[in-house]
PDB file of N, CA and C in Angstrom:
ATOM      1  N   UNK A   1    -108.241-100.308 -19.151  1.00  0.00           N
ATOM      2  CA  UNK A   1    -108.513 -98.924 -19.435  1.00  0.00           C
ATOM      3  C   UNK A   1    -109.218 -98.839 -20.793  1.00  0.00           C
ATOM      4  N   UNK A   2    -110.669 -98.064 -21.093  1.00  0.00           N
ATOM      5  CA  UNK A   2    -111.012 -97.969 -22.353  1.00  0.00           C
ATOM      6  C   UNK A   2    -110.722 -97.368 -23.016  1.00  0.00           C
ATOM      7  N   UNK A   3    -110.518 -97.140 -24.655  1.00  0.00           N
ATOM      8  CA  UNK A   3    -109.778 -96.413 -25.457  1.00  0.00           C
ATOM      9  C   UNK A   3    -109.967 -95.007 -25.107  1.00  0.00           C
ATOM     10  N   UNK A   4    -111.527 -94.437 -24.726  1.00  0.00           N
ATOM     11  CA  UNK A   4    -111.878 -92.849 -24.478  1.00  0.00           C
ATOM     12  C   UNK A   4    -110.841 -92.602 -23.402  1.00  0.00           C
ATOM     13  N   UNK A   5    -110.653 -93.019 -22.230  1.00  0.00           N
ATOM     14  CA  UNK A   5    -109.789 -93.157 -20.891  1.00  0.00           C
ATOM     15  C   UNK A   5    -108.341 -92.907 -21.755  1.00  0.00           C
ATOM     16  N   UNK A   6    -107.779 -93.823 -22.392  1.00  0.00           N
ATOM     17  CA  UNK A   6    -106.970 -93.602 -22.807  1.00  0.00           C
ATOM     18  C   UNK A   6    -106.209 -92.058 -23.546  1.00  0.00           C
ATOM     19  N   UNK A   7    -107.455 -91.952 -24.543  1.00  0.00           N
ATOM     20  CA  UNK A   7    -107.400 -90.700 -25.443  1.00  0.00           C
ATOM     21  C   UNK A   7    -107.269 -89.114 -24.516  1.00  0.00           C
ATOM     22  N   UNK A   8    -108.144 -89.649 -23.443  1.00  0.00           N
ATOM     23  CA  UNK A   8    -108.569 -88.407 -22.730  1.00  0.00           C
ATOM     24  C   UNK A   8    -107.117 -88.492 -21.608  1.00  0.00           C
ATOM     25  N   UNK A   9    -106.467 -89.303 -21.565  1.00  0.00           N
ATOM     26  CA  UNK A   9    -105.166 -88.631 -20.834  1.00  0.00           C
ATOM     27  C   UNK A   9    -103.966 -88.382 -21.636  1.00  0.00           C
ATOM     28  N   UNK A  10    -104.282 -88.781 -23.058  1.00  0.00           N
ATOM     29  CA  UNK A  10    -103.393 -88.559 -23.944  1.00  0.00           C
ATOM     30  C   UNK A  10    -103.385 -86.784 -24.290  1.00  0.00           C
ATOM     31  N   UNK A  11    -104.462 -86.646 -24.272  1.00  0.00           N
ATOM     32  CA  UNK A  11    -105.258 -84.790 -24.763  1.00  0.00           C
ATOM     33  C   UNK A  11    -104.886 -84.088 -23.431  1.00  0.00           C
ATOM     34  N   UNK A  12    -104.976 -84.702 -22.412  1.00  0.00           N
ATOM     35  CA  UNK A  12    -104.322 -83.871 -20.987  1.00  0.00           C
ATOM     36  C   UNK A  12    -103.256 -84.005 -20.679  1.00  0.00           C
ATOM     37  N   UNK A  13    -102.485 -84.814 -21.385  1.00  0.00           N
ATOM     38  CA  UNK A  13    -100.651 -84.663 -21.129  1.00  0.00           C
ATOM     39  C   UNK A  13    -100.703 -83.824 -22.362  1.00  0.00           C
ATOM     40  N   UNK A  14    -101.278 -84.159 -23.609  1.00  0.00           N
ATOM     41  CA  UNK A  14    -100.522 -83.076 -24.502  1.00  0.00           C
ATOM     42  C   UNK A  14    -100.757 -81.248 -24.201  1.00  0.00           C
ATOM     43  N   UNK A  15    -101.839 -81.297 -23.535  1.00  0.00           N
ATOM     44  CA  UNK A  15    -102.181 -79.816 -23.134  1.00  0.00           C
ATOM     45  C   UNK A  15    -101.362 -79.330 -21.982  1.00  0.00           C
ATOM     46  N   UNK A  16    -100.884 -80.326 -21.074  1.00  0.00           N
ATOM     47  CA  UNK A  16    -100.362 -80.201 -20.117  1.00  0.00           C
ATOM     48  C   UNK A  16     -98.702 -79.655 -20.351  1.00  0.00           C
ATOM     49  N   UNK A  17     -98.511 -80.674 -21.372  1.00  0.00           N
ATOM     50  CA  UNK A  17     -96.898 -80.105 -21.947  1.00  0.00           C
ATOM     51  C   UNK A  17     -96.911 -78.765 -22.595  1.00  0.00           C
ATOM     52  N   UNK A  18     -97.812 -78.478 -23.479  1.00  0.00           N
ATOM     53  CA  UNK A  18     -97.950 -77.243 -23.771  1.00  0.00           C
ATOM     54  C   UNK A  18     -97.709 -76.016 -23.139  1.00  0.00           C
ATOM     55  N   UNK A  19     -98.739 -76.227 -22.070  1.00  0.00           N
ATOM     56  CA  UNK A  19     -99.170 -75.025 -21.239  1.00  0.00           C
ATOM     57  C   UNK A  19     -97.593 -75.035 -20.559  1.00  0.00           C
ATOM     58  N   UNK A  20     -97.256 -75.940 -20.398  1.00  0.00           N
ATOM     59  CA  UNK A  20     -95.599 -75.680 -19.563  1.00  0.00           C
ATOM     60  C   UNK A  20     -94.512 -75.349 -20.192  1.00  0.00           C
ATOM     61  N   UNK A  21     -94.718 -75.859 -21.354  1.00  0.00           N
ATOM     62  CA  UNK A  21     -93.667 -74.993 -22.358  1.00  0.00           C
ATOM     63  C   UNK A  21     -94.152 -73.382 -22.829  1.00  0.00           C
ATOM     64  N   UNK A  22     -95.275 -73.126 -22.316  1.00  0.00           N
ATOM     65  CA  UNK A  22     -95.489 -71.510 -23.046  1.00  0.00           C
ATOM     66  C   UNK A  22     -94.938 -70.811 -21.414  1.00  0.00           C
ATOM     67  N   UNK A  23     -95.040 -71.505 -20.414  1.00  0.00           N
ATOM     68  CA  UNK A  23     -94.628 -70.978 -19.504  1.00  0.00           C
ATOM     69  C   UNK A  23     -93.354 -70.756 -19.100  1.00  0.00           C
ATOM     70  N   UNK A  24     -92.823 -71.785 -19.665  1.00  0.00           N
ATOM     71  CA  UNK A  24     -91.390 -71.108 -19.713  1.00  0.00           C
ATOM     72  C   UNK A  24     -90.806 -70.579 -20.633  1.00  0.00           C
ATOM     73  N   UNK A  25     -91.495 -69.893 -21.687  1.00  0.00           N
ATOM     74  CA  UNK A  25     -91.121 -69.370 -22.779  1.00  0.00           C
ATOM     75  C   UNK A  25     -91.550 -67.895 -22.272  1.00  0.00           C
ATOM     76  N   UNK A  26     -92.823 -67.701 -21.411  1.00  0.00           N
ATOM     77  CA  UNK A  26     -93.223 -66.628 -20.782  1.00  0.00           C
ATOM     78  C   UNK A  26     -92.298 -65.918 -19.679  1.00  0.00           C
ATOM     79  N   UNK A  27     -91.449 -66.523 -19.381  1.00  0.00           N
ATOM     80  CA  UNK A  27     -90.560 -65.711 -17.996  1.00  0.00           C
ATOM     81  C   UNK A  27     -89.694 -64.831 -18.423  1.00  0.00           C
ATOM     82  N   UNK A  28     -89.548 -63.916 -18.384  1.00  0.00           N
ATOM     83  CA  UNK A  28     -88.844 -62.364 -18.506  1.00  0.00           C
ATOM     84  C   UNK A  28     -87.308 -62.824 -18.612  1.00  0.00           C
ATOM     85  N   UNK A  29     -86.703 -62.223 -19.576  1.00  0.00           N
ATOM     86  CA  UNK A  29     -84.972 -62.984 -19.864  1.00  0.00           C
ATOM     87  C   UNK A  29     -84.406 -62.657 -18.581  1.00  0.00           C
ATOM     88  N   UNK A  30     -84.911 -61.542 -17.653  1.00  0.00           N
ATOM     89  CA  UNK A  30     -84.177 -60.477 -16.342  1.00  0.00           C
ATOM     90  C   UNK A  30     -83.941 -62.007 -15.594  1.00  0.00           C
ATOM     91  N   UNK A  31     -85.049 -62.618 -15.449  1.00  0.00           N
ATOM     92  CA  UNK A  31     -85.275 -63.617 -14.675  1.00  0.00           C
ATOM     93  C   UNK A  31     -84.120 -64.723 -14.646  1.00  0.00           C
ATOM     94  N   UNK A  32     -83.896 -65.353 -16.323  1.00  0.00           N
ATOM     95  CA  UNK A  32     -83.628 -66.268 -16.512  1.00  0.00           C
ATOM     96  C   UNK A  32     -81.845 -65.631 -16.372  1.00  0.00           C
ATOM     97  N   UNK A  33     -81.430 -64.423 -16.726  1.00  0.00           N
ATOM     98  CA  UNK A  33     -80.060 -63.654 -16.307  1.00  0.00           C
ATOM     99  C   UNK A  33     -79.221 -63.988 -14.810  1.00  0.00           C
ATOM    100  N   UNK A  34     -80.218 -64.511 -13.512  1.00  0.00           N
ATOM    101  CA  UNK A  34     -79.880 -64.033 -12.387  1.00  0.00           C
ATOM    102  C   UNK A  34     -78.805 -65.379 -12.394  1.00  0.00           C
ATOM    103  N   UNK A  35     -77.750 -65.278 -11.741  1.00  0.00           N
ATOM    104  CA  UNK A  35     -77.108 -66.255 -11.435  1.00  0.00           C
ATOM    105  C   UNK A  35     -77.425 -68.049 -10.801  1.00  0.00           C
ATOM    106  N   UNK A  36     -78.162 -67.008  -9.628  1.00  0.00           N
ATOM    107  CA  UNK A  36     -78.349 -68.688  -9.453  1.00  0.00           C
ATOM    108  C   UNK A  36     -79.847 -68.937  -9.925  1.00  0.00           C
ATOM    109  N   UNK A  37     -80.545 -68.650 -10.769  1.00  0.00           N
ATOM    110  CA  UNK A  37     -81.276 -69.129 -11.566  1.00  0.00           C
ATOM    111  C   UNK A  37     -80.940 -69.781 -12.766  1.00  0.00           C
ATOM    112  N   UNK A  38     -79.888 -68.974 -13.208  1.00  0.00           N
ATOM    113  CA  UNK A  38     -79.060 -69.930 -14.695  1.00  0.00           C
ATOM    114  C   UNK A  38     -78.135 -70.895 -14.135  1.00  0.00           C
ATOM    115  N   UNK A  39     -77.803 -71.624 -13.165  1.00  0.00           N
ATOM    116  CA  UNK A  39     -77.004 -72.305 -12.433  1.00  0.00           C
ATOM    117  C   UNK A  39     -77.732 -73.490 -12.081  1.00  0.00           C
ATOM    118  N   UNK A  40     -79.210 -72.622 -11.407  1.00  0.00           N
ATOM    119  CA  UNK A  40     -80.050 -74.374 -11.684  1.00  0.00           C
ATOM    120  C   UNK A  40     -80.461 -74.705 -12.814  1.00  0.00           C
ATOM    121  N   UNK A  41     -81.165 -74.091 -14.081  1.00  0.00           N
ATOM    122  CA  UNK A  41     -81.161 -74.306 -14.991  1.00  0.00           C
ATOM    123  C   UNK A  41     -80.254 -75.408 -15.559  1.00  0.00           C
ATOM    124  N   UNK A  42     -79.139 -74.899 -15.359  1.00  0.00           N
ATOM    125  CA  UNK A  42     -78.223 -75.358 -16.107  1.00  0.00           C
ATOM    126  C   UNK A  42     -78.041 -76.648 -15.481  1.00  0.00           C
ATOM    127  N   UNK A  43     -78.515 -77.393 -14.234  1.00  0.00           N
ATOM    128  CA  UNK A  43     -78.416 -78.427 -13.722  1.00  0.00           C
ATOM    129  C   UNK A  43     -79.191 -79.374 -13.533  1.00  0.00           C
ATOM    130  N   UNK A  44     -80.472 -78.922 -13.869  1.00  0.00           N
ATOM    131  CA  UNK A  44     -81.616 -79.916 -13.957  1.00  0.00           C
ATOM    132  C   UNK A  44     -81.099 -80.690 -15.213  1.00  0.00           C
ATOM    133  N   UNK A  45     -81.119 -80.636 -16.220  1.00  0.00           N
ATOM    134  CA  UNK A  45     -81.100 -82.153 -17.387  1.00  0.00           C
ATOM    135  C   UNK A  45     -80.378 -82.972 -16.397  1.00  0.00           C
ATOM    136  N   UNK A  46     -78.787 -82.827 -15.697  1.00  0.00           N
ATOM    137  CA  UNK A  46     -78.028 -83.925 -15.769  1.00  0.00           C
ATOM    138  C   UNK A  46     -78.935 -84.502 -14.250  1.00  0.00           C
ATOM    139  N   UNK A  47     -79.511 -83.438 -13.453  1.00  0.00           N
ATOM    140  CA  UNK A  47     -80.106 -84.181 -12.480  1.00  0.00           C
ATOM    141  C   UNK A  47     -81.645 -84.873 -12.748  1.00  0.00           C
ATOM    142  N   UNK A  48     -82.204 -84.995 -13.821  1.00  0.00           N
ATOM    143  CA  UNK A  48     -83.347 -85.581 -14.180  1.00  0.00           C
ATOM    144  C   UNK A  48     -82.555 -86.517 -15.003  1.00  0.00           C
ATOM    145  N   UNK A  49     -81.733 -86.695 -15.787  1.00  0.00           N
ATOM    146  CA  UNK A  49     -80.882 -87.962 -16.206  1.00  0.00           C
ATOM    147  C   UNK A  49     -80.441 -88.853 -15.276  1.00  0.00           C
ATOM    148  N   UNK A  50     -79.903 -88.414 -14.501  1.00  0.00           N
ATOM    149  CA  UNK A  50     -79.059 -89.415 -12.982  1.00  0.00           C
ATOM    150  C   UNK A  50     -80.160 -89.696 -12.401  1.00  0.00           C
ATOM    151  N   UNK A  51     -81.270 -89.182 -12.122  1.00  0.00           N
ATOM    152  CA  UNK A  51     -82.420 -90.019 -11.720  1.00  0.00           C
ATOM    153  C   UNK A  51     -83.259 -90.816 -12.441  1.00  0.00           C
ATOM    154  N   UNK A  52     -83.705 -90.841 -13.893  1.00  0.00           N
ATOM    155  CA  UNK A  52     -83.787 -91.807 -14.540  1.00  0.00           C
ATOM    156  C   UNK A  52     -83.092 -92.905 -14.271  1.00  0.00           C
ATOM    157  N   UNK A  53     -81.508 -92.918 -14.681  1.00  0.00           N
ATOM    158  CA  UNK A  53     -80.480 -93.666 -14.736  1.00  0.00           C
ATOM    159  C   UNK A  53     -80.993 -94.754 -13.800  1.00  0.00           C
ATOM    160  N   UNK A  54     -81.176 -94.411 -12.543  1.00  0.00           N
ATOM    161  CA  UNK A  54     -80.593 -94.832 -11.200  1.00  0.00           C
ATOM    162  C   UNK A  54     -81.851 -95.221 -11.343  1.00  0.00           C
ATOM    163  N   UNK A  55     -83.152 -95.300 -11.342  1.00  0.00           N
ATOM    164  CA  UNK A  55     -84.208 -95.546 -11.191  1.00  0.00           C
ATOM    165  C   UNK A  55     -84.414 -97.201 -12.271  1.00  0.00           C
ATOM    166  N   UNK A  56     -83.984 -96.767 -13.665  1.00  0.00           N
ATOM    167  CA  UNK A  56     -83.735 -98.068 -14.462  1.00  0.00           C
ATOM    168  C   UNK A  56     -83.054 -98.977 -14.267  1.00  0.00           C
ATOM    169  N   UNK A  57     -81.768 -98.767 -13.647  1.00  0.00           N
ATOM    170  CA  UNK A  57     -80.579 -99.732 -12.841  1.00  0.00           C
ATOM    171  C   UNK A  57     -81.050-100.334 -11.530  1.00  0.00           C
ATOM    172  N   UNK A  58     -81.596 -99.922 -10.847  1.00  0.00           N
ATOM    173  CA  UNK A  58     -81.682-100.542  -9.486  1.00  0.00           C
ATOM    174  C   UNK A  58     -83.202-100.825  -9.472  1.00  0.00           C
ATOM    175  N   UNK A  59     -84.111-100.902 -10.284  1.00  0.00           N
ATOM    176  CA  UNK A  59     -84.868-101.172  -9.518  1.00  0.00           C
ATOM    177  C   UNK A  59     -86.137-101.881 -10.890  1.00  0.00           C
ATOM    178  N   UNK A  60     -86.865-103.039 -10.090  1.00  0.00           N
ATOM    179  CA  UNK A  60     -87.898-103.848 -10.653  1.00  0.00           C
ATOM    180  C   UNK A  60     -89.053-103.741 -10.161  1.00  0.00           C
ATOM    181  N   UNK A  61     -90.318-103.524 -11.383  1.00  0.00           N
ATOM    182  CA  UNK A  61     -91.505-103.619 -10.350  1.00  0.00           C
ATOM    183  C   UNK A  61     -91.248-102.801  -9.811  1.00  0.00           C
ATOM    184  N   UNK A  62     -91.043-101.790  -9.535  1.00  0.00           N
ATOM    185  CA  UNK A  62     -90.968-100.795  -8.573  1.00  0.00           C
ATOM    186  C   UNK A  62     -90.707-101.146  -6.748  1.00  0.00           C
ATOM    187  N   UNK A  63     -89.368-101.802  -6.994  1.00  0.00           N
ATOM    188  CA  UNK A  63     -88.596-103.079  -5.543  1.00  0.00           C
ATOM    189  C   UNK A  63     -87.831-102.748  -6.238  1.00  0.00           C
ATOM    190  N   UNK A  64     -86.519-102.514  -5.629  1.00  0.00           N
ATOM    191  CA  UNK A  64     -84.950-102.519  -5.591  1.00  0.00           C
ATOM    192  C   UNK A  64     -84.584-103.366  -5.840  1.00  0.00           C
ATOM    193  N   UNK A  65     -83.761-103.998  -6.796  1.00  0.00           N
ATOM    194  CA  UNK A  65     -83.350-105.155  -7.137  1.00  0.00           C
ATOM    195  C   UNK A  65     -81.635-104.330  -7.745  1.00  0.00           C
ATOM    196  N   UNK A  66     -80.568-105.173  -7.368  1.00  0.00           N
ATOM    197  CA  UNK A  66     -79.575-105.037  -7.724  1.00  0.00           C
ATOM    198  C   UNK A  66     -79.134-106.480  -8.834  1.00  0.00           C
ATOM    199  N   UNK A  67     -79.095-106.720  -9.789  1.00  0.00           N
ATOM    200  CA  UNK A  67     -78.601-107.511 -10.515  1.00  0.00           C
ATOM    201  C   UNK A  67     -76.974-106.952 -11.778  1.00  0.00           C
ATOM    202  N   UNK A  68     -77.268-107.721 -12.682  1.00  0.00           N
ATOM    203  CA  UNK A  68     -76.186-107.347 -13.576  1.00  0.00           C
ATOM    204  C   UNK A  68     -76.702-105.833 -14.455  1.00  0.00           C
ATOM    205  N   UNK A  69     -77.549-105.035 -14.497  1.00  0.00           N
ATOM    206  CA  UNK A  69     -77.473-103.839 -14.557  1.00  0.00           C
ATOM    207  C   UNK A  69     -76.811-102.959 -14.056  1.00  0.00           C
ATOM    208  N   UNK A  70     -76.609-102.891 -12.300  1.00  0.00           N
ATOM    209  CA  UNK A  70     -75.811-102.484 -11.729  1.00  0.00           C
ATOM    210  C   UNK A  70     -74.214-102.510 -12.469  1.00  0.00           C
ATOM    211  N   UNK A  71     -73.465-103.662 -12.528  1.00  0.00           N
ATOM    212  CA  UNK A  71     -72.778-104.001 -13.403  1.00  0.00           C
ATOM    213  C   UNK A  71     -71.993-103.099 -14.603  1.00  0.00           C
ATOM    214  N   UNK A  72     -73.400-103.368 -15.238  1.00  0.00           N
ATOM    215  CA  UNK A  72     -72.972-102.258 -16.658  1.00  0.00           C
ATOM    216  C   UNK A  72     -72.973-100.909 -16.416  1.00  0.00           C
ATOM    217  N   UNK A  73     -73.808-100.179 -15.389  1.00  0.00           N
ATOM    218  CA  UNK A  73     -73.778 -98.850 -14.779  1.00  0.00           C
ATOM    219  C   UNK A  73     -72.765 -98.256 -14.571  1.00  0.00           C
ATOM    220  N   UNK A  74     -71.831 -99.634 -13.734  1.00  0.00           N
ATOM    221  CA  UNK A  74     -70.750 -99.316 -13.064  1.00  0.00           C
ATOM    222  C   UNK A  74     -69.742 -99.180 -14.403  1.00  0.00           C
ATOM    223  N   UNK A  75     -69.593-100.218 -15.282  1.00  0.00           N
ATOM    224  CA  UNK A  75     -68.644-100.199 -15.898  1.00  0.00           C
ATOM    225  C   UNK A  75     -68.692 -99.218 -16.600  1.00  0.00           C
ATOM    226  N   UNK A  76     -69.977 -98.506 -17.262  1.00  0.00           N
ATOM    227  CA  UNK A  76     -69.787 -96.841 -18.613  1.00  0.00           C
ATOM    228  C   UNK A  76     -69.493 -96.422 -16.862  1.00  0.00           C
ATOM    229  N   UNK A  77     -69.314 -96.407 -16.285  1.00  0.00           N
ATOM    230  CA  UNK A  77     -69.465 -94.818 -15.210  1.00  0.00           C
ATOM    231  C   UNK A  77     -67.481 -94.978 -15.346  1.00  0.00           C
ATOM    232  N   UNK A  78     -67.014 -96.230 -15.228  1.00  0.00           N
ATOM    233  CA  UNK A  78     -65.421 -96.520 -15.821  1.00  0.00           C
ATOM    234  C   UNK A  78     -65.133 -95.539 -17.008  1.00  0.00           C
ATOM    235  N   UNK A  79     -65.919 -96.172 -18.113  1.00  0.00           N
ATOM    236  CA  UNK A  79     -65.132 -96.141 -19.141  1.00  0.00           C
ATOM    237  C   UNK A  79     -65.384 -94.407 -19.216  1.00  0.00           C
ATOM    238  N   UNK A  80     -66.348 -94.217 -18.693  1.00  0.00           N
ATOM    239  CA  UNK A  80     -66.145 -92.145 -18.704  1.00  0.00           C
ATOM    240  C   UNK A  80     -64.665 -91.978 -17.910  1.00  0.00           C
ATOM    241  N   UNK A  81     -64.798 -92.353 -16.450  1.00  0.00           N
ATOM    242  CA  UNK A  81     -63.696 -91.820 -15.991  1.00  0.00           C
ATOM    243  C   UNK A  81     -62.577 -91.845 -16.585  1.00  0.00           C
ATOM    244  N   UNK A  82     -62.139 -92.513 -17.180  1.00  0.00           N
ATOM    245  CA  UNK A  82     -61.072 -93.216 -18.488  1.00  0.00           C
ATOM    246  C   UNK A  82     -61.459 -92.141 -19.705  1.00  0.00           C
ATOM    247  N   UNK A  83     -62.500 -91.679 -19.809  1.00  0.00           N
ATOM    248  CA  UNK A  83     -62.734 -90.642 -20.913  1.00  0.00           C
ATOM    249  C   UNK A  83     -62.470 -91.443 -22.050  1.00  0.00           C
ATOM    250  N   UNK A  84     -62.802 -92.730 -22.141  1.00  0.00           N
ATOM    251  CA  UNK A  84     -63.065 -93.272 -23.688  1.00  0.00           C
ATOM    252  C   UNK A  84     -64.318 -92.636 -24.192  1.00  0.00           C
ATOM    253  N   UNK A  85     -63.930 -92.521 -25.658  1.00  0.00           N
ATOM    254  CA  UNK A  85     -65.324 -92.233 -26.295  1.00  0.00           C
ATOM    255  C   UNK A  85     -66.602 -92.984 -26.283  1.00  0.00           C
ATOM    256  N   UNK A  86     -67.762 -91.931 -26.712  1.00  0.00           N
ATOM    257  CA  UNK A  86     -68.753 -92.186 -25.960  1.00  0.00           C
ATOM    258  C   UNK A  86     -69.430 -93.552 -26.523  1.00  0.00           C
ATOM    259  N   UNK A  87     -68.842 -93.883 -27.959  1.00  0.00           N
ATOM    260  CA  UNK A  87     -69.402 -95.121 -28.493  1.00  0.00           C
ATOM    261  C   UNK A  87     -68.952 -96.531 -28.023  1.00  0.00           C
ATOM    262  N   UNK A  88     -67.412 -95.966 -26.972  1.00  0.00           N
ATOM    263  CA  UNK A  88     -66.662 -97.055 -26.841  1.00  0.00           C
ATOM    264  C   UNK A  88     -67.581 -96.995 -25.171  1.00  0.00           C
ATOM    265  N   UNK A  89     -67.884 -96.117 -24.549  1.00  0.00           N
ATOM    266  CA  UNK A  89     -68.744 -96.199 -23.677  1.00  0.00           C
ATOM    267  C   UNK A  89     -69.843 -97.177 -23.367  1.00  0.00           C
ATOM    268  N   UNK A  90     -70.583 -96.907 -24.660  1.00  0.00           N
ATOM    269  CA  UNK A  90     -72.159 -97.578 -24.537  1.00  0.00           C
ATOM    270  C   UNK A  90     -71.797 -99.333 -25.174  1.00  0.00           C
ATOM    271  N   UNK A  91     -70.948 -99.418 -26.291  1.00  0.00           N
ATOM    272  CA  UNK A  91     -71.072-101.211 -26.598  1.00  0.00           C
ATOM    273  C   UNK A  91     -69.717-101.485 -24.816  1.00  0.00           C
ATOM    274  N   UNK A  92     -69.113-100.995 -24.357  1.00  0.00           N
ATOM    275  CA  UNK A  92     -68.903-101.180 -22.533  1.00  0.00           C
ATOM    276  C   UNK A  92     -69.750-101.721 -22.219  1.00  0.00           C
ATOM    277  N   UNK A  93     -70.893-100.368 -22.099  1.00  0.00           N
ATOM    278  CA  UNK A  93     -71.513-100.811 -20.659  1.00  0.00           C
ATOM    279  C   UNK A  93     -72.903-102.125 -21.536  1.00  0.00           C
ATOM    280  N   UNK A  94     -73.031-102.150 -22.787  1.00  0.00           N
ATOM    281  CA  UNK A  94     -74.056-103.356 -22.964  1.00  0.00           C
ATOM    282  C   UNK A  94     -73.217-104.101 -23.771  1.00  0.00           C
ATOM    283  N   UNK A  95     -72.106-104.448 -23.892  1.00  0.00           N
ATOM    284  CA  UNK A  95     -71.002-105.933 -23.622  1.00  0.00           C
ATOM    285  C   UNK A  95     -71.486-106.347 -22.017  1.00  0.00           C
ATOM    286  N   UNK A  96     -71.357-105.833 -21.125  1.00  0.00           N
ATOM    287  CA  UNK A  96     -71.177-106.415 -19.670  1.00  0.00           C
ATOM    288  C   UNK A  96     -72.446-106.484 -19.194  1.00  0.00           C
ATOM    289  N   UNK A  97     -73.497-105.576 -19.952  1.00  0.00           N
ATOM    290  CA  UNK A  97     -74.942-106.287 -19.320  1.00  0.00           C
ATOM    291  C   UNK A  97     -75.406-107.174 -20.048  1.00  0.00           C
ATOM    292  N   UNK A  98     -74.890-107.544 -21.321  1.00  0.00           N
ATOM    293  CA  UNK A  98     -75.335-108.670 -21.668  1.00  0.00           C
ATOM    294  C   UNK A  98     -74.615-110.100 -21.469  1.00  0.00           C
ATOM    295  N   UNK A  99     -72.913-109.471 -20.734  1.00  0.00           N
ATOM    296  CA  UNK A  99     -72.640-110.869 -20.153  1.00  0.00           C
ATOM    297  C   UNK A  99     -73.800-111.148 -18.641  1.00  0.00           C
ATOM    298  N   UNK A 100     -73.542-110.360 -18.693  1.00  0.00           N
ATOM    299  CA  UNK A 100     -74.423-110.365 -17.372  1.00  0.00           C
ATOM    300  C   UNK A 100     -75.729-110.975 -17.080  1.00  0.00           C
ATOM    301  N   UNK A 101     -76.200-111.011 -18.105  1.00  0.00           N
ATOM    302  CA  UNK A 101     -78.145-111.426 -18.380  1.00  0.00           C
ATOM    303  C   UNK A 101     -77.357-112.951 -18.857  1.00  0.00           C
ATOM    304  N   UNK A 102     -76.419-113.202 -19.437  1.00  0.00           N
ATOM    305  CA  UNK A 102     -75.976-114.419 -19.844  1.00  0.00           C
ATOM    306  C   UNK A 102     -75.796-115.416 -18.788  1.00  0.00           C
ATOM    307  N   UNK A 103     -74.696-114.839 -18.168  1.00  0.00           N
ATOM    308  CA  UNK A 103     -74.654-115.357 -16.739  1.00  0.00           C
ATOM    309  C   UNK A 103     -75.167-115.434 -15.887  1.00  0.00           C
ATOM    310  N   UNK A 104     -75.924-114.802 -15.413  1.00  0.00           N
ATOM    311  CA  UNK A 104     -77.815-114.631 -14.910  1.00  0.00           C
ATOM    312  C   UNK A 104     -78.615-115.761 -14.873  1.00  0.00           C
ATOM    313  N   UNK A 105     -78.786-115.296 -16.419  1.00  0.00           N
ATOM    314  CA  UNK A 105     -80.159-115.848 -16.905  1.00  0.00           C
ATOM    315  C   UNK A 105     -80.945-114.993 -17.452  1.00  0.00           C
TER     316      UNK A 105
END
């Protein structure tokens, strides 16, 4: 890709984010009031997170691959249910993916 190529999709995502943030800054509060409009609202982050998530864990190259990621997924998805804190959460779940890459390879 040449640097102009580059620049020029850099200037059309940044315009692109823009224009979508004035647009939702543009919708009438009546709108954003209605129930089940503030209900999805309120549910998109954790459902654009859980699809990240799940997208970084399972999969290589864009192929499904289950390895020791899975693993560590599983184990913070533990240590929540257990409701340990969230720091004791994250050195969890990358203690066990890095036994994991150990034991691996």
């Amino acid at each position: 890709m040449s640097p102009s190529s580059v620049w020029l999709v850099v200037l059309v995502a940044a315009v692109g984010t823009y224009l979508l943030k004035l647009a939702g800054l543009s919708v009438p509060p009546a709108v954003l009031n209605r129930p089940l409009i503030r209900r999805a609202v309120e549910l998109v982050p954790a459902a654009l997170l859980a699809a990240l998530v799940a997208v970084n864990a399972l999969s290589t190259e864009g192929a499904l691959k289950v390895d020791f990621r899975l693993a560590a997924l599983a184990a913070a998805a533990l240590a929540l249910a257990l409701r340990a804190p969230f720091i004791v959460v994250l050195v969890v779940a990358g203690g066990v993916g890095a036994l994991g890459y150990v034991v691996a390879g």
